[in-house]
N, C-alpha and C. Protein backbone atom coordinates (compact mmCIF):
# COMPACT_ATOMS: atom_id res chain seq x y z
N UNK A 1 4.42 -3.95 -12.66
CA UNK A 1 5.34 -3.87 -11.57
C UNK A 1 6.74 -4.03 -12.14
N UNK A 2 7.44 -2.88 -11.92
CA UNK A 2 9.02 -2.79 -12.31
C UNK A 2 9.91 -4.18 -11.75
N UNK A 3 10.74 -4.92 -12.57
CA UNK A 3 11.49 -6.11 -12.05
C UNK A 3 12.63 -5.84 -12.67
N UNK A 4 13.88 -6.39 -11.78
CA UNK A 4 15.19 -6.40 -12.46
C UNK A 4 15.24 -7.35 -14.01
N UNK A 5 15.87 -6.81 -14.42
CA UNK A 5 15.97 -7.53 -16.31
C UNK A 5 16.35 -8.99 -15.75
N UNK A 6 15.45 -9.84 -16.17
CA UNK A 6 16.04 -11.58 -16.34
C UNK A 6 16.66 -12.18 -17.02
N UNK A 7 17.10 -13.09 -17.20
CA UNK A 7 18.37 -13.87 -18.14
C UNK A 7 17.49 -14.79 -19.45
N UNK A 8 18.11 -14.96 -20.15
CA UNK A 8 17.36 -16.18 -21.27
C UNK A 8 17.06 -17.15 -20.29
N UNK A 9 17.98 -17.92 -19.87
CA UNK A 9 18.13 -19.32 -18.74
C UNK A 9 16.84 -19.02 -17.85
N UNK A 10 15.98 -18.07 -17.39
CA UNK A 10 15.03 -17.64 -16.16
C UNK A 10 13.81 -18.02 -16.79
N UNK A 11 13.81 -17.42 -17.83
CA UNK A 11 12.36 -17.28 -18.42
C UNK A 11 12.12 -17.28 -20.15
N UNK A 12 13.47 -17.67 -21.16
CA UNK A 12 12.99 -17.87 -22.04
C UNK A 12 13.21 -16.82 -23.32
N UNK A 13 11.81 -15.91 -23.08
CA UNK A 13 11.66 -14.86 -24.18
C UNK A 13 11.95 -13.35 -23.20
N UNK A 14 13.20 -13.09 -22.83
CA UNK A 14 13.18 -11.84 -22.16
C UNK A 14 12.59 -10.47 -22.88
N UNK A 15 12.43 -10.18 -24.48
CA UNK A 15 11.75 -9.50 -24.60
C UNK A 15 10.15 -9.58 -24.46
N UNK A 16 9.38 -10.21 -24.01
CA UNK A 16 8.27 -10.41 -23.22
C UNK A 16 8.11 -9.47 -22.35
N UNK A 17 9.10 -9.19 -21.59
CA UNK A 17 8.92 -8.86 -19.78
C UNK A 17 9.82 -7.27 -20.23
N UNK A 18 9.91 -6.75 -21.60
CA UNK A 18 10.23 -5.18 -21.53
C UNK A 18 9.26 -4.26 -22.04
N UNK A 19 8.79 -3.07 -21.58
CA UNK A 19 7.49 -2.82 -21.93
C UNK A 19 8.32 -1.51 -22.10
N UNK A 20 7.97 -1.55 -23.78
CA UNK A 20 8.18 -0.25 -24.52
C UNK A 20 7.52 1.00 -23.63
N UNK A 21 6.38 1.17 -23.49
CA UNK A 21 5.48 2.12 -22.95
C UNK A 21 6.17 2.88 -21.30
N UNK A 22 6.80 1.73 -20.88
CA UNK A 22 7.33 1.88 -19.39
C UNK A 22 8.57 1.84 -19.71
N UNK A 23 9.34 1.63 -20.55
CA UNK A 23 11.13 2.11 -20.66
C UNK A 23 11.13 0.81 -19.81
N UNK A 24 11.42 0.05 -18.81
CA UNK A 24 11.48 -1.08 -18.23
C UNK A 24 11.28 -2.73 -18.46
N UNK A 25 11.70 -3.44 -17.44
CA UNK A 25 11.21 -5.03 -17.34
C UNK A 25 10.42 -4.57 -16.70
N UNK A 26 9.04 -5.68 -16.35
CA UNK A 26 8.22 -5.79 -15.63
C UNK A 26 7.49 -6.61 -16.17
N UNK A 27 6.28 -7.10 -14.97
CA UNK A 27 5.28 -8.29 -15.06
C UNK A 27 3.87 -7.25 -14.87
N UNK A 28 2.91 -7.81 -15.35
CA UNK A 28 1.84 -7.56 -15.78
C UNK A 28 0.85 -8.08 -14.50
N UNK A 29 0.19 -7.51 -13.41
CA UNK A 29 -0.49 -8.21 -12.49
C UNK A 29 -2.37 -7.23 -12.65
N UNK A 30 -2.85 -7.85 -12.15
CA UNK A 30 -4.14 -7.52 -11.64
C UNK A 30 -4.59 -7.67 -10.00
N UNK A 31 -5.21 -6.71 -9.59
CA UNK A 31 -5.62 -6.19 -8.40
C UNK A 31 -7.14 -5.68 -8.54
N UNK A 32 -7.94 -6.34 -7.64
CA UNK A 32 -9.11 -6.19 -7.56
C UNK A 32 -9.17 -5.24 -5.43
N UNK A 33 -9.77 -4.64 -5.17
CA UNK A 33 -9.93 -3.94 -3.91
C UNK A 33 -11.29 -3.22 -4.16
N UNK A 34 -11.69 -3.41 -3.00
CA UNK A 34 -12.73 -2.43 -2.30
C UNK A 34 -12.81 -1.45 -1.83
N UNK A 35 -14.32 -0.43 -1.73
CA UNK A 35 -13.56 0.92 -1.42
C UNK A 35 -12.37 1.40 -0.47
N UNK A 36 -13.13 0.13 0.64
CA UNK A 36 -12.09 0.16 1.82
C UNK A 36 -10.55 -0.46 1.34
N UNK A 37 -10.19 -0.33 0.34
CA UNK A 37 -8.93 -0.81 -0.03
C UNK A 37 -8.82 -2.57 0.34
N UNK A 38 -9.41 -2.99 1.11
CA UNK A 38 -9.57 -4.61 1.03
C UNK A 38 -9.34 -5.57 -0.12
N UNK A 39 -8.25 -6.47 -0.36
CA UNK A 39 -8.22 -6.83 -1.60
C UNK A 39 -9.09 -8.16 -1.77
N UNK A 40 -9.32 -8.41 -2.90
CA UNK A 40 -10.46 -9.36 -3.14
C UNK A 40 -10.05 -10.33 -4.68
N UNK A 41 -8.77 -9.48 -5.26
CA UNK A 41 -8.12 -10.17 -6.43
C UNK A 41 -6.72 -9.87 -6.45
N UNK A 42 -6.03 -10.94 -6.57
CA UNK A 42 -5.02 -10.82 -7.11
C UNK A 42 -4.09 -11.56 -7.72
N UNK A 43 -3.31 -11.45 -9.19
CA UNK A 43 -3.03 -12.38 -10.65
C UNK A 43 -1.60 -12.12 -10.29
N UNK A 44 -0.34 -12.38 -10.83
CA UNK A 44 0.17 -11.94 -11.47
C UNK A 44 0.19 -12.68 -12.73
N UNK A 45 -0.41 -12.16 -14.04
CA UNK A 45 -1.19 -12.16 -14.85
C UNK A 45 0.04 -12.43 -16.36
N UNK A 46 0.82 -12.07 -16.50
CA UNK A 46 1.66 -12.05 -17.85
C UNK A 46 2.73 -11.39 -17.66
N UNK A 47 3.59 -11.69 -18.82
CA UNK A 47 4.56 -10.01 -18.55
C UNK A 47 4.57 -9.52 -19.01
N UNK A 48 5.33 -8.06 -18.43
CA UNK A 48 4.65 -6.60 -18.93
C UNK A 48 4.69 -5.96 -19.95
N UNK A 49 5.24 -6.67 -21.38
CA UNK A 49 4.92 -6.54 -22.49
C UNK A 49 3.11 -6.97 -22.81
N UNK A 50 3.08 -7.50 -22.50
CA UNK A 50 0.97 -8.02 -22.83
C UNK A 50 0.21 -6.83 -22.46
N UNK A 51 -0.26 -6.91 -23.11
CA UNK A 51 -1.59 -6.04 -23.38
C UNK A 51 -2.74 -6.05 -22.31
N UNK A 52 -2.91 -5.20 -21.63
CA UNK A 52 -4.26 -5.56 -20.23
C UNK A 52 -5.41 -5.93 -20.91
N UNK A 53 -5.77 -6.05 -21.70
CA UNK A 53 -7.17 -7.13 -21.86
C UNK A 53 -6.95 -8.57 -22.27
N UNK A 54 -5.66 -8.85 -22.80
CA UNK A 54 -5.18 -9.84 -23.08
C UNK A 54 -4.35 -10.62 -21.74
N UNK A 55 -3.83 -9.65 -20.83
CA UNK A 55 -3.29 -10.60 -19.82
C UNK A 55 -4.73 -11.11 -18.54
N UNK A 56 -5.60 -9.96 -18.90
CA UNK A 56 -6.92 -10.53 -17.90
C UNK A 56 -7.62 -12.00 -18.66
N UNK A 57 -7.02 -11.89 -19.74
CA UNK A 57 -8.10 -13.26 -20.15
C UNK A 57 -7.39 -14.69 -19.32
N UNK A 58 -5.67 -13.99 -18.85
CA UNK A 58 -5.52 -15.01 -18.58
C UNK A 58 -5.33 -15.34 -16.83
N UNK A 59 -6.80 -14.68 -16.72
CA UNK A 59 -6.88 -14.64 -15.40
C UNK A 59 -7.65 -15.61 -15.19
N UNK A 60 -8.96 -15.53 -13.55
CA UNK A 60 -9.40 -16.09 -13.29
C UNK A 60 -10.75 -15.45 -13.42
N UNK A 61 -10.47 -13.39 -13.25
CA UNK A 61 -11.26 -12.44 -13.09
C UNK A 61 -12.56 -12.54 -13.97
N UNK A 62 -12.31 -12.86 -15.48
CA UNK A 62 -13.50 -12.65 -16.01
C UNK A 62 -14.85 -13.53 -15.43
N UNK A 63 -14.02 -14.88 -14.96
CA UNK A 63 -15.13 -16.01 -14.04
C UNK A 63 -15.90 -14.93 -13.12
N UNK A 64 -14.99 -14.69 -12.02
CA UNK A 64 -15.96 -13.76 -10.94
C UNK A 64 -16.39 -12.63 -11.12
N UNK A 65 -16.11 -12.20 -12.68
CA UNK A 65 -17.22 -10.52 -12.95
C UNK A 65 -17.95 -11.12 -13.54
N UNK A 66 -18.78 -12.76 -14.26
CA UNK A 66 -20.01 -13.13 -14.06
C UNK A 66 -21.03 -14.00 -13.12
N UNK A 67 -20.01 -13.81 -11.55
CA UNK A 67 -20.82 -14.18 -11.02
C UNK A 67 -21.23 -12.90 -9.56
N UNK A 68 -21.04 -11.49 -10.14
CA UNK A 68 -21.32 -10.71 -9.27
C UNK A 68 -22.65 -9.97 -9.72
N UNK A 69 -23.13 -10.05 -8.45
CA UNK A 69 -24.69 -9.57 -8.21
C UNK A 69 -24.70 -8.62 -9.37
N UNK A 70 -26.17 -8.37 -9.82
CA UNK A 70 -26.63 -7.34 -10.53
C UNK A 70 -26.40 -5.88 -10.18
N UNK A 71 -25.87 -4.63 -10.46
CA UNK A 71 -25.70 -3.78 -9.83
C UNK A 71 -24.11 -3.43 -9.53
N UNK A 72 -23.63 -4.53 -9.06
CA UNK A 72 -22.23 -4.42 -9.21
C UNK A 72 -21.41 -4.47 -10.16
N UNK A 73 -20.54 -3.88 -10.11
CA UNK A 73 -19.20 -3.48 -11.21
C UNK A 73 -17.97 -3.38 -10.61
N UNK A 74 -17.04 -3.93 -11.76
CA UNK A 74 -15.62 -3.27 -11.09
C UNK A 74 -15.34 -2.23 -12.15
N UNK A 75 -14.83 -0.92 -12.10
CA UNK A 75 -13.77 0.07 -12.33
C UNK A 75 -12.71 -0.22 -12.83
N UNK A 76 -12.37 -0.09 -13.76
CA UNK A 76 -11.08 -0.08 -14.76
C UNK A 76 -10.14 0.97 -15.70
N UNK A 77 -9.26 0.50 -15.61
CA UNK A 77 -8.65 2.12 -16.81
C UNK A 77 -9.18 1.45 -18.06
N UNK A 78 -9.23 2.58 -18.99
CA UNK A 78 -9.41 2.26 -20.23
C UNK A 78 -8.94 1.55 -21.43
N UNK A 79 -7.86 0.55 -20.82
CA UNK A 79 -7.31 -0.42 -21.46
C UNK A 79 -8.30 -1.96 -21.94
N UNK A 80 -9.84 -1.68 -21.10
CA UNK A 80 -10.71 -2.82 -21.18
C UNK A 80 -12.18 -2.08 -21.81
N UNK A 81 -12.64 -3.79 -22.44
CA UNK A 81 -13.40 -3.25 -22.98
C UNK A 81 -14.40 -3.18 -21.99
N UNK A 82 -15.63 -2.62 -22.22
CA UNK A 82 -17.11 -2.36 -21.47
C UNK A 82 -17.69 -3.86 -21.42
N UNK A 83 -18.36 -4.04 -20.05
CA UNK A 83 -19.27 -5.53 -19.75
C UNK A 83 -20.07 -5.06 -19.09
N UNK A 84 -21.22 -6.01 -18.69
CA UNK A 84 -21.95 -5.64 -17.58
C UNK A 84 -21.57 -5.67 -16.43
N UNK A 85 -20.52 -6.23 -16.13
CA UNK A 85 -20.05 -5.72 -14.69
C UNK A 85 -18.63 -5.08 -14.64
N UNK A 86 -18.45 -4.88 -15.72
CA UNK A 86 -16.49 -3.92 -16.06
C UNK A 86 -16.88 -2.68 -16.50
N UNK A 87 -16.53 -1.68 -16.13
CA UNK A 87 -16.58 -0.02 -16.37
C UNK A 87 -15.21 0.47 -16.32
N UNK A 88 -15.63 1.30 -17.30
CA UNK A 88 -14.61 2.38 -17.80
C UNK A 88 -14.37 3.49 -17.94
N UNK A 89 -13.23 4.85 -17.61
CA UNK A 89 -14.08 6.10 -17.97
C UNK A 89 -13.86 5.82 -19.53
């Protein structure tokens, strides 16, 4: 998620929160939803310099993708690795 550039005094390490890849500042979040778009997760997770498998560790998510039924999965971009309940194309 795009954020206005922050100050040293705000947060410290402002190159943290600039993400080469996106030309921008920004923070790093996670969103979990259902088909029905219903949300069921949500982090804001690191900033948007971090890496998405590295800012999910510093979630809560990996807890509740081992405690979902057999059969179920969540959908991911290909920034994560494969689990039994995380898919990827």
């Amino acid at each position: 998620m795009q954020i206005t550039a922050t100050s040293q005094a705000d947060c410290g390490n402002v190159g943290a929160y600039f993400s080469g890849y996106y030309c921008t500042y920004g923070v790093h979040f996670h969103v979990v939803c259902n088909a029905d778009s219903s949300f069921h997760f949500f982090s804001i997770a690191a900033p948007g310099k971090t890496n998405d498998s590295i800012a999910n560790q510093k979630t809560f998510l990996p807890l509740q993708l081992d405690s979902l039924p057999l059969g179920y999965f969540i959908a991911t971009d290909c920034a994560y690795f494969l689990l039994e309940h995380l898919t990827s194309p």
